[in-house]
N, C-alpha and C. Protein backbone atom coordinates (compact mmCIF):
# COMPACT_ATOMS: atom_id res chain seq x y z
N UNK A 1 -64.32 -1.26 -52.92
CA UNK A 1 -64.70 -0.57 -54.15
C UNK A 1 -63.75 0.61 -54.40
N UNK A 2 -63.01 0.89 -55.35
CA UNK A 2 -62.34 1.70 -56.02
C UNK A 2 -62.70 3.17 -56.19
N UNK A 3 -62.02 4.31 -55.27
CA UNK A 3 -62.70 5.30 -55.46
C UNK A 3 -61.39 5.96 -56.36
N UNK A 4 -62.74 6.95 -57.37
CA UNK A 4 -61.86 7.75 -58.55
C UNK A 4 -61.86 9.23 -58.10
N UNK A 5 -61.11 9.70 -59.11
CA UNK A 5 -61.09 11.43 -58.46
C UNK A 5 -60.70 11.94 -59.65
N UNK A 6 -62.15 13.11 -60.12
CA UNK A 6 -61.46 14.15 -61.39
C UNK A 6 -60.39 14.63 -61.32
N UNK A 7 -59.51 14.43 -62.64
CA UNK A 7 -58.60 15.46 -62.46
C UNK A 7 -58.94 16.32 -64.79
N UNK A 8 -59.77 15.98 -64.95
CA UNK A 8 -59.97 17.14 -66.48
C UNK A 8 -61.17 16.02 -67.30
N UNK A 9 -61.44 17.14 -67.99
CA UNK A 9 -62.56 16.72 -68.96
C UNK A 9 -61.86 17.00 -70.63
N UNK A 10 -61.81 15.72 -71.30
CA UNK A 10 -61.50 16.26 -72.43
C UNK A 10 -62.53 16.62 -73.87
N UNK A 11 -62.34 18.23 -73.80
CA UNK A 11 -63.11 19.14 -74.90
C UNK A 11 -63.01 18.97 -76.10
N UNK A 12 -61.93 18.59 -76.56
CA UNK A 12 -61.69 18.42 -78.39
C UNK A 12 -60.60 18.12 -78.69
N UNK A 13 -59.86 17.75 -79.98
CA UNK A 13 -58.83 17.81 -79.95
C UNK A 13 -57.79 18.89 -80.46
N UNK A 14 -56.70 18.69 -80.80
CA UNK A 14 -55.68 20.05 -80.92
C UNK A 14 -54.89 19.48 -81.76
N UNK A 15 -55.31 20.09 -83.35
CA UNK A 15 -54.74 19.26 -84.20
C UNK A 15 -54.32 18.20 -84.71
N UNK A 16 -53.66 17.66 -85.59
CA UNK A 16 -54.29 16.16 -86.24
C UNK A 16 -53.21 15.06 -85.77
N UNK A 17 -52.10 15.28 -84.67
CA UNK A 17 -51.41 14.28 -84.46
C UNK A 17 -51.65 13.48 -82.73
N UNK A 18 -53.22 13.97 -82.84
CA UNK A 18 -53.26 12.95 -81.12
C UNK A 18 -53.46 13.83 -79.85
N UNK A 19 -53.20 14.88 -80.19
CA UNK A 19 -53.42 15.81 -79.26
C UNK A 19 -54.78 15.70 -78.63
N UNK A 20 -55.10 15.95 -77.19
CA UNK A 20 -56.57 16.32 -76.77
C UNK A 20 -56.69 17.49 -75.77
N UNK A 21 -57.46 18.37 -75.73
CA UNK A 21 -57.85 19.13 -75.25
C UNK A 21 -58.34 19.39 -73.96
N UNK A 22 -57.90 19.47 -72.70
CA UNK A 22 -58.39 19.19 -71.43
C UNK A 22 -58.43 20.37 -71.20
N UNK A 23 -59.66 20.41 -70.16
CA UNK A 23 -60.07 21.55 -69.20
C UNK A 23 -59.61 20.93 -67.44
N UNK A 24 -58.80 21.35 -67.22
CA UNK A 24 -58.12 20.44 -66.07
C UNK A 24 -59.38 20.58 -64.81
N UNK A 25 -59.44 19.65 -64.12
CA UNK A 25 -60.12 19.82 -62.68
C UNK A 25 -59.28 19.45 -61.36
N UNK A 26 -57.79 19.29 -61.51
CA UNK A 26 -57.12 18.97 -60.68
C UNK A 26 -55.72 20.04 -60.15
N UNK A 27 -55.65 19.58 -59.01
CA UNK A 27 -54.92 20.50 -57.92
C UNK A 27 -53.91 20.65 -58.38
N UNK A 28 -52.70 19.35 -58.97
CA UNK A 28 -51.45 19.34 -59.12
C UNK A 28 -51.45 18.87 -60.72
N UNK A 29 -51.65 19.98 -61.80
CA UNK A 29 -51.08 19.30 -63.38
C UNK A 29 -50.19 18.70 -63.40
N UNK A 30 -49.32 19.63 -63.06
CA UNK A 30 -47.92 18.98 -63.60
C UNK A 30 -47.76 17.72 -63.04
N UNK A 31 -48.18 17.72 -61.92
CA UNK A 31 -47.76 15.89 -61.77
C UNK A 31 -49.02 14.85 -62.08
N UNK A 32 -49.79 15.63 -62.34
CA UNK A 32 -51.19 14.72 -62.51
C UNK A 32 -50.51 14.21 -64.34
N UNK A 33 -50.28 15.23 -65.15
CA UNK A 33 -49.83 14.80 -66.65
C UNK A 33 -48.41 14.82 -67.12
N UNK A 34 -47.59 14.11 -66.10
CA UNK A 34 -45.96 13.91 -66.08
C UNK A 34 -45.67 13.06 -67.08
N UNK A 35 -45.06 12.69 -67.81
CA UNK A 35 -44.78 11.79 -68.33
C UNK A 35 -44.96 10.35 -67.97
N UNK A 36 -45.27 9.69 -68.77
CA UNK A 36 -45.31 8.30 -68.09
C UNK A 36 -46.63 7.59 -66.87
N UNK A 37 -47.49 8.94 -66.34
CA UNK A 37 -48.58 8.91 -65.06
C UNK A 37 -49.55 8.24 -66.37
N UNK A 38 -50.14 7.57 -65.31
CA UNK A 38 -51.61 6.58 -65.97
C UNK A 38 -52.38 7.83 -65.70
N UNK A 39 -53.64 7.63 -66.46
CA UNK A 39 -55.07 8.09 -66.34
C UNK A 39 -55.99 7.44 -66.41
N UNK A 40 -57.47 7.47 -66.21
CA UNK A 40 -58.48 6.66 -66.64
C UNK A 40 -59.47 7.64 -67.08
N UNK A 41 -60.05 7.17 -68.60
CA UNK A 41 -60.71 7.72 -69.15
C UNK A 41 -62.14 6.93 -69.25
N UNK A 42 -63.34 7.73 -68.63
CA UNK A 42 -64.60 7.67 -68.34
C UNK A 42 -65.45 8.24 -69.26
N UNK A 43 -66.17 7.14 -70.34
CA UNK A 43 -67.01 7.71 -71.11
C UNK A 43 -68.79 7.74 -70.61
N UNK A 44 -69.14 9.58 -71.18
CA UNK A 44 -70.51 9.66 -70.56
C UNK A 44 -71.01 8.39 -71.28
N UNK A 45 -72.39 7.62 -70.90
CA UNK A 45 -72.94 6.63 -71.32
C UNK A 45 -72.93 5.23 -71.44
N UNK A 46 -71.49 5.01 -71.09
CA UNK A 46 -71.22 3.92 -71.20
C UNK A 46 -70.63 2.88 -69.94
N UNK A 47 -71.42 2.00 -69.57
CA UNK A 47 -71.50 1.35 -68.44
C UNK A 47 -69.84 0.26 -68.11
N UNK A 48 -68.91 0.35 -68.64
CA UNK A 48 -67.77 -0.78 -69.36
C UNK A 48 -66.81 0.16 -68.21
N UNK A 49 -65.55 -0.89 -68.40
CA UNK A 49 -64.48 -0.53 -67.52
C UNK A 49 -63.77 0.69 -68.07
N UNK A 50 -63.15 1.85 -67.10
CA UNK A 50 -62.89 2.83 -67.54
C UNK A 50 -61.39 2.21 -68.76
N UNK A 51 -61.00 3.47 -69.16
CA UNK A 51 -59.53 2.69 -70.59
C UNK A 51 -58.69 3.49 -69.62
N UNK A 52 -57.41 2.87 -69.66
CA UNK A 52 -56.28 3.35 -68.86
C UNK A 52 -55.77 3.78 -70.12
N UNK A 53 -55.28 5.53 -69.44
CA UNK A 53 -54.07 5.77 -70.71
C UNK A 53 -52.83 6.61 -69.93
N UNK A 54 -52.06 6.50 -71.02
CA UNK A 54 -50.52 6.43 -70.31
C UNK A 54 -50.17 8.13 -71.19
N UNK A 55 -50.31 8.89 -70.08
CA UNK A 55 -49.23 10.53 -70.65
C UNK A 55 -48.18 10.21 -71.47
N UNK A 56 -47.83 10.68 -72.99
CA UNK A 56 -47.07 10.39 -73.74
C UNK A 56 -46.35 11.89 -73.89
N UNK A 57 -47.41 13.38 -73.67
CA UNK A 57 -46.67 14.36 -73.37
C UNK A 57 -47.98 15.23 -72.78
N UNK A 58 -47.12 16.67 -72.34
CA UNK A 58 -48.42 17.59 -71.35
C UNK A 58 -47.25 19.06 -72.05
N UNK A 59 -48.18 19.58 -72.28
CA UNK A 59 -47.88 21.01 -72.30
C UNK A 59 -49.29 21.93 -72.27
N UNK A 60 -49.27 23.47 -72.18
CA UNK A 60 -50.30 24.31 -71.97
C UNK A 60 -50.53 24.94 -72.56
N UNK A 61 -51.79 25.45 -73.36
CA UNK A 61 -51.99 26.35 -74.58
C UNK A 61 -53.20 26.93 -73.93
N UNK A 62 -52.96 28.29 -73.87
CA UNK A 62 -54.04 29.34 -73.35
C UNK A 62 -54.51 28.72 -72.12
N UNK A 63 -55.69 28.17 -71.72
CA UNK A 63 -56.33 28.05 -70.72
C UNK A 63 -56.46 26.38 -70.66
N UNK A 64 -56.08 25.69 -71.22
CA UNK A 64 -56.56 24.52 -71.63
C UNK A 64 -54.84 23.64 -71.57
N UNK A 65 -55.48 22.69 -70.75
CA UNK A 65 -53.89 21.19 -71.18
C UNK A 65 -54.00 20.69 -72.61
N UNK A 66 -52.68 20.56 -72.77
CA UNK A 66 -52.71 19.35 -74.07
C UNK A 66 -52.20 17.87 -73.84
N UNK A 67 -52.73 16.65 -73.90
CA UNK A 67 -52.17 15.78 -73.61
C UNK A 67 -52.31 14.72 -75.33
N UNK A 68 -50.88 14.27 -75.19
CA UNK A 68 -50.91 13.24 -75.59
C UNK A 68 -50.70 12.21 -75.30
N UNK A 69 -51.62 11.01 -75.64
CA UNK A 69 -51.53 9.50 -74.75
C UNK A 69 -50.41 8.22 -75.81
N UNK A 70 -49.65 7.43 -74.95
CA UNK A 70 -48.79 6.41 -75.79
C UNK A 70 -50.44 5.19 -76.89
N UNK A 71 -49.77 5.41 -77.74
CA UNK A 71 -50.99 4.19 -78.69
C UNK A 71 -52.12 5.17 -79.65
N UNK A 72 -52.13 6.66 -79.30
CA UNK A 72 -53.37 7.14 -79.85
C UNK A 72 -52.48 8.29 -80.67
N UNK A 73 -52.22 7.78 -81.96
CA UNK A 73 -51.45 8.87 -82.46
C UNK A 73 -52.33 9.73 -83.45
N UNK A 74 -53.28 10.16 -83.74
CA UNK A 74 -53.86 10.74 -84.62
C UNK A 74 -55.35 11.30 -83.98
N UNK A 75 -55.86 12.36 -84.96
CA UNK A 75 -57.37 13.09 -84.27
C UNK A 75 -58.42 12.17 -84.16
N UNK A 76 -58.37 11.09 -85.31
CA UNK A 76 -59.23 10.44 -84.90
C UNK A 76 -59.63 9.63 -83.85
N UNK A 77 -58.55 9.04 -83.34
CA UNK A 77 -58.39 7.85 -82.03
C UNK A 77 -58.82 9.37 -80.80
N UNK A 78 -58.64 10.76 -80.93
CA UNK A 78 -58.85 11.01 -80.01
C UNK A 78 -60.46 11.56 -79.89
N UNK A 79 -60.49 12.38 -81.16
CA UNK A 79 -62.08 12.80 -81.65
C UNK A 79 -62.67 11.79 -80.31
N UNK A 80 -63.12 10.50 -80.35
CA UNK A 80 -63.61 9.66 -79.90
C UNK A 80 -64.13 9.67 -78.24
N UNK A 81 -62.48 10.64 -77.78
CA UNK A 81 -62.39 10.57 -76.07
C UNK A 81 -63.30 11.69 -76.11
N UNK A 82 -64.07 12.46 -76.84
CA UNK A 82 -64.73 14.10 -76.35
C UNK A 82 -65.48 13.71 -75.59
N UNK A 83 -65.83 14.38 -74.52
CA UNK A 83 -66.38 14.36 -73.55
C UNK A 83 -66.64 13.47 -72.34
N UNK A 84 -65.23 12.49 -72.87
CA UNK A 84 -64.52 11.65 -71.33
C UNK A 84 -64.63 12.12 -70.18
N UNK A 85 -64.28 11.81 -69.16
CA UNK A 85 -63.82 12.39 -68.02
C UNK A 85 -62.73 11.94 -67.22
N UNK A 86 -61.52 12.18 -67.52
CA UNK A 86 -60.06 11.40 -66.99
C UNK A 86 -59.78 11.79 -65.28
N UNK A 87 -59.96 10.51 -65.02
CA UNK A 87 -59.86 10.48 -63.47
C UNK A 87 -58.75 9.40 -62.89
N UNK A 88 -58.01 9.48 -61.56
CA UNK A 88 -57.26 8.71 -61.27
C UNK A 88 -57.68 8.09 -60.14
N UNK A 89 -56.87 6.96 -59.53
CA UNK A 89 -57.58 6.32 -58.53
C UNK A 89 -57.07 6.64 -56.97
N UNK A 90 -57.66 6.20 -56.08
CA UNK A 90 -57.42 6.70 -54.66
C UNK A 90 -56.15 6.68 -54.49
N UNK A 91 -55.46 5.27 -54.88
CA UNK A 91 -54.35 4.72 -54.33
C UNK A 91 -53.02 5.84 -55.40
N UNK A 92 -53.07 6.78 -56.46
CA UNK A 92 -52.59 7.38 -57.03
C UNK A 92 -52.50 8.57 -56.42
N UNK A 93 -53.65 9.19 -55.46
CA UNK A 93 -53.14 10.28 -54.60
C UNK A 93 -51.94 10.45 -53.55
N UNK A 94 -51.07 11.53 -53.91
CA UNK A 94 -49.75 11.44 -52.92
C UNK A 94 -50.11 11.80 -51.63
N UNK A 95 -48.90 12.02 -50.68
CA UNK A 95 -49.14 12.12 -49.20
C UNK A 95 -49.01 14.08 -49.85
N UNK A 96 -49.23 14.86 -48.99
CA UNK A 96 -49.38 16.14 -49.30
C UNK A 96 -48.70 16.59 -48.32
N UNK A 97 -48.02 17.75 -47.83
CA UNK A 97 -47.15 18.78 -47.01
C UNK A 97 -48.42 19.36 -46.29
N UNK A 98 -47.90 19.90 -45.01
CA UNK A 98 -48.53 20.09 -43.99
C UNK A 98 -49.15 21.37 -44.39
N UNK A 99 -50.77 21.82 -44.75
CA UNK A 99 -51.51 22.90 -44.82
C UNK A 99 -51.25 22.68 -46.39
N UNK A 100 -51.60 21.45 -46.96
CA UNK A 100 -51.74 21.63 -48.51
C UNK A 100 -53.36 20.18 -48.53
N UNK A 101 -53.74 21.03 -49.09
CA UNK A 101 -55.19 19.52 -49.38
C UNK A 101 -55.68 19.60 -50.83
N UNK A 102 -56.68 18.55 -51.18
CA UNK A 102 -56.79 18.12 -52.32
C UNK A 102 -58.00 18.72 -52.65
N UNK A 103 -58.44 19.16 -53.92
CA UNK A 103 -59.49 19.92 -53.70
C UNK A 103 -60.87 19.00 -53.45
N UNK A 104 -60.99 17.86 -53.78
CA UNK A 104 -62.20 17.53 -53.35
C UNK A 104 -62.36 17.63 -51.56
N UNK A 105 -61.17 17.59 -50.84
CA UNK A 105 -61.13 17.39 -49.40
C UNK A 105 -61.95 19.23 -48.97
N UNK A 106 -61.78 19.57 -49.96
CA UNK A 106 -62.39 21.12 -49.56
C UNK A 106 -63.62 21.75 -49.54
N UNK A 107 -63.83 21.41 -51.57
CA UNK A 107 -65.05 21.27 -51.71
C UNK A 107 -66.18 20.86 -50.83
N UNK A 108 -67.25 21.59 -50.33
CA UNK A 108 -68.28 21.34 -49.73
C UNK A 108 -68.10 21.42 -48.35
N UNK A 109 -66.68 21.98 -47.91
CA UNK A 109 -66.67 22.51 -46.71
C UNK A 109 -67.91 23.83 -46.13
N UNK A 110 -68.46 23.62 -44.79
CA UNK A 110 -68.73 25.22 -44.83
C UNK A 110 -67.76 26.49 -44.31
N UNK A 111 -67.71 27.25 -44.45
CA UNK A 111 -67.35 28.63 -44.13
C UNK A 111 -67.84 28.85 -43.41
N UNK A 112 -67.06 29.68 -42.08
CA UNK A 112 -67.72 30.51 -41.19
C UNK A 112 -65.98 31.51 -40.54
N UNK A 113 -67.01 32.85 -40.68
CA UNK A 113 -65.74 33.60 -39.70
C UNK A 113 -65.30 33.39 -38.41
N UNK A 114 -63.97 33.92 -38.15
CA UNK A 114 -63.41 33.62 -36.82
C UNK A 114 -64.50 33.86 -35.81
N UNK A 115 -65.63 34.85 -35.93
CA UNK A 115 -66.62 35.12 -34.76
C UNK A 115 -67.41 33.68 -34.37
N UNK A 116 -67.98 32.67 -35.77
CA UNK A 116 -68.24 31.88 -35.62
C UNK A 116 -69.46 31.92 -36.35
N UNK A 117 -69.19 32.72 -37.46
CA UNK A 117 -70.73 33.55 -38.17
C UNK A 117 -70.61 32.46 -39.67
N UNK A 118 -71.84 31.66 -39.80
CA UNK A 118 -71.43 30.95 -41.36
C UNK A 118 -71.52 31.63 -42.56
N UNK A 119 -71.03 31.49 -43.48
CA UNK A 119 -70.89 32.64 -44.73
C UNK A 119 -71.46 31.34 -45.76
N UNK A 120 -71.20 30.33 -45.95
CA UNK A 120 -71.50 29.09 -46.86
C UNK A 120 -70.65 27.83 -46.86
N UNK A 121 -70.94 27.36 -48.05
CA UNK A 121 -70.08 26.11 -48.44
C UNK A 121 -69.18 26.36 -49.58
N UNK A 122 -68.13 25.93 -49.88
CA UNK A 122 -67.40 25.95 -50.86
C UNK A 122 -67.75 25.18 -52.13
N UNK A 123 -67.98 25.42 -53.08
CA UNK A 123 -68.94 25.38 -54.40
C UNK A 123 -67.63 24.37 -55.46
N UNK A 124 -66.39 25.51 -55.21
CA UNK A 124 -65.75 25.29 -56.19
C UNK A 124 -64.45 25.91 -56.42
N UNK A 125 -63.20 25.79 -56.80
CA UNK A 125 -61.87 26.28 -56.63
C UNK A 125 -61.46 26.83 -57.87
N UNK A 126 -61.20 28.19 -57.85
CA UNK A 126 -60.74 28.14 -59.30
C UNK A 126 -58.82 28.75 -58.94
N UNK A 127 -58.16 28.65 -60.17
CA UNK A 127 -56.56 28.49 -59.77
C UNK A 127 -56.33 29.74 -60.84
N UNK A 128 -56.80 30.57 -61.39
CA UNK A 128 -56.68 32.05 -61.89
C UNK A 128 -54.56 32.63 -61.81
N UNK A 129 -54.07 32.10 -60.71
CA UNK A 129 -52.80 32.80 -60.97
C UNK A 129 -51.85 31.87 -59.74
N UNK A 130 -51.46 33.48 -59.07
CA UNK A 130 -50.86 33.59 -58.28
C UNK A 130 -51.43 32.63 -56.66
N UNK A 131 -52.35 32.73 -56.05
CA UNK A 131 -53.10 31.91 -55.37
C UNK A 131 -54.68 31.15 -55.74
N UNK A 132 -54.89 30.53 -55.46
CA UNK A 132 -56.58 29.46 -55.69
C UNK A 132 -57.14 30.43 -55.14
N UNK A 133 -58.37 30.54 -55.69
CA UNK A 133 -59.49 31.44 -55.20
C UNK A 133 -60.92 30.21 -54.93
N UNK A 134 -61.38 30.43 -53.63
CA UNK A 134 -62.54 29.61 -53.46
C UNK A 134 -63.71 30.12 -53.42
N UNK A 135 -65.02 29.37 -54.08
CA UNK A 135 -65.87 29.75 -54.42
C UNK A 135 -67.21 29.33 -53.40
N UNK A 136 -67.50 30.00 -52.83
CA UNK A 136 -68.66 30.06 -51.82
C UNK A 136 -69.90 30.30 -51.91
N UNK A 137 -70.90 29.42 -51.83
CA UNK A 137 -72.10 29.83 -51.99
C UNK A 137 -72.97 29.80 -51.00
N UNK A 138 -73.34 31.02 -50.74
CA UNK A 138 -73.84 31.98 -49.46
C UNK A 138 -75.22 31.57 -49.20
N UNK A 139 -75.63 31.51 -48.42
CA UNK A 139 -76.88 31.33 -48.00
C UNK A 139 -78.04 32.11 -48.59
N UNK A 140 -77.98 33.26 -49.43
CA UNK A 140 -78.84 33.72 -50.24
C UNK A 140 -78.73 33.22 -51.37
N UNK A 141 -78.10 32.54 -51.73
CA UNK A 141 -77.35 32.28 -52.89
C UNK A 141 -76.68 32.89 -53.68
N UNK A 142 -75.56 33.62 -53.41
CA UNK A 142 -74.98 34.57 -53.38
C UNK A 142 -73.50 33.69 -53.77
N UNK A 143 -72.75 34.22 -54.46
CA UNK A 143 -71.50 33.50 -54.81
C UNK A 143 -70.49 34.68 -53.73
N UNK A 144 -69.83 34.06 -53.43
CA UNK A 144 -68.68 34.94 -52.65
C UNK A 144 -67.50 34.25 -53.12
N UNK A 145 -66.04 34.99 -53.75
CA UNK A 145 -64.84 34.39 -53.69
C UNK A 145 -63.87 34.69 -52.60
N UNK A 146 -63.17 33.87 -52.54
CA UNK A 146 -62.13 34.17 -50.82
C UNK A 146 -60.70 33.42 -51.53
N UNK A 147 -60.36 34.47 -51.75
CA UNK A 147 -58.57 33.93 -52.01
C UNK A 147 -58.13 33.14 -51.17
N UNK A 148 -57.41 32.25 -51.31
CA UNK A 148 -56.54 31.27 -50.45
C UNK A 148 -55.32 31.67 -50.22
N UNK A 149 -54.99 32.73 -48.99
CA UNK A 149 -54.03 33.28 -49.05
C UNK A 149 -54.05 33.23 -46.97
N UNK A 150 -52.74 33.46 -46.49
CA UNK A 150 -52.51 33.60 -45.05
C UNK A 150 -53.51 34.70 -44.32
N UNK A 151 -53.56 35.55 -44.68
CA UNK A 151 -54.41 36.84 -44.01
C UNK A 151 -55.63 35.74 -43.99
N UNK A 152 -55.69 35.74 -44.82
CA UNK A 152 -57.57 35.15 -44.82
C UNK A 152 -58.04 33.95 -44.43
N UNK A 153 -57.47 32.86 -45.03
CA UNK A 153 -57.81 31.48 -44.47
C UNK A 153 -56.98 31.04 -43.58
N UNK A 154 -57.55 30.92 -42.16
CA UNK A 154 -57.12 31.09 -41.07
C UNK A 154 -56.93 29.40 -40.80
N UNK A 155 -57.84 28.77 -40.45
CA UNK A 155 -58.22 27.28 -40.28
C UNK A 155 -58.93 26.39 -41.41
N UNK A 156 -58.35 24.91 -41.51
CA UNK A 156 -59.06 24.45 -42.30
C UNK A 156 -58.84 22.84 -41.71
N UNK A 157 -60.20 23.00 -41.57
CA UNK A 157 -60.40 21.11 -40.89
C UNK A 157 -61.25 19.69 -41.92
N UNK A 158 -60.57 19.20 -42.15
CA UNK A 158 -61.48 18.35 -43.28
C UNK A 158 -61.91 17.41 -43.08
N UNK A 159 -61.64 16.89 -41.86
CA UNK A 159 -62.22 16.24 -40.99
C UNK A 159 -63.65 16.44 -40.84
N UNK A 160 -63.62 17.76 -40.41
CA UNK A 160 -64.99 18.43 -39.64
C UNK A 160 -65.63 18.95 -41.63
N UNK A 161 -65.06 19.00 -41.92
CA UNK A 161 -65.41 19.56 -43.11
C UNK A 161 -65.35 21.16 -43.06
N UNK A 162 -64.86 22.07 -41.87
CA UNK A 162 -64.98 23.38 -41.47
C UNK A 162 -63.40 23.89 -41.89
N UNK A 163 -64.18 25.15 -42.40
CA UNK A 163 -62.96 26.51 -43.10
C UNK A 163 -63.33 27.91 -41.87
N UNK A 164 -62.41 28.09 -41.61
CA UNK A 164 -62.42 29.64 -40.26
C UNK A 164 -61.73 30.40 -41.36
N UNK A 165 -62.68 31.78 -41.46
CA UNK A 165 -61.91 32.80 -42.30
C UNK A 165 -61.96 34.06 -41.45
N UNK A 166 -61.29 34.77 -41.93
CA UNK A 166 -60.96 36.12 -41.29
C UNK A 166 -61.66 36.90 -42.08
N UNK A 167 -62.53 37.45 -41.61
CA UNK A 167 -63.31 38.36 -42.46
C UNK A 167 -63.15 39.96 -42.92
N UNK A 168 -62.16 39.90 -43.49
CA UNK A 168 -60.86 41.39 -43.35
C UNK A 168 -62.27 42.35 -44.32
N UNK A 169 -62.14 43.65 -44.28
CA UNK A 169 -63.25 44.51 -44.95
C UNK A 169 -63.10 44.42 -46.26
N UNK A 170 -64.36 44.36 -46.60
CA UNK A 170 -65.04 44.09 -47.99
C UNK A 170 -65.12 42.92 -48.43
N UNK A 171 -64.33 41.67 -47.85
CA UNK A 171 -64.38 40.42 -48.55
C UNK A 171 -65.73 39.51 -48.60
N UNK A 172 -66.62 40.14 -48.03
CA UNK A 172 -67.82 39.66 -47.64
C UNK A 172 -69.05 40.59 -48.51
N UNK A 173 -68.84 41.71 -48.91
CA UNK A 173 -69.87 42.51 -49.19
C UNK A 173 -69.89 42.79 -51.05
């Protein structure tokens, strides 16, 4: 059985020549919406085979991707995709460099400091700039963020599903 993996949800479109509006959910844009990369587009409700579409272009406006697909040249053909969910398939994930992972491999890891103290699970990744910031939800239910940076994320096993952080002052409180 064929496993898929989010990589954006498309919100609306972006003017009247085909454009669509993505809120990305994936690690690597630029190569996820390269020219020429397939996608599969997943409509809520509908039980049918996902539609393969082919990147025709990718650029970035404010917070949001723009993609256009080969065959869908106008708002209307895209109007249609709102609230898709474009995902790719297992066999489309690359091999990755040593201390780089995919964010679902992360997601739902738990946290615990080098002492061996658990802080939570990882909720959710957000990519804000300069480094990914991960989103932790604490056993009170408490959101905690933890930059993904050397000082701090010490170990990460995905195997075990376990993250070792360094609990440097204040990152916890």
């Amino acid at each position: 059985m064929q496993k898929w993996f989010n990589v954006g949800k498309i919100v609306n479109t972006h003017g009247i020549k085909g454009e669509a509006r993505v809120i990305s959910k994936t690690d690597f844009a630029e190569d996820r919406y390269k020219l020429g990369n397939k996608l599969y587009l997943f409509m809520p409700d509908t039980k049918g085979d996902p539609i393969e579409l082919t990147v025709k272009s990718h650029r970035t406006h404010k917070s949001f991707d723009l993609l256009t697909f080969e065959g869908y040249e106008n708002i209307n053909q895209i109007e249609k995709m709102k609230g898709g969910i474009l995902k790719i398939s297992e066999d489309q994930l690359g091999d990755l460099e040593e201390d780089e992972f995919y964010y679902h491999e992360i997601i739902g890891c738990t946290v615990e400091t080098l002492d061996g103290e658990e802080v939570g699970k990882i909720k959710e990744i957000l990519s804000p700039g300069a480094n990914d910031v991960w989103v932790i939800k604490a056993k009170g239910g408490k959101e905690i963020l933890i930059p993904y940076i050397e000082d701090v994320v010490k170990e990460v096993n995905v195997e075990d599903k376990l993250v070792k952080i360094n609990a440097i002052e204040g990152l916890l409180s």
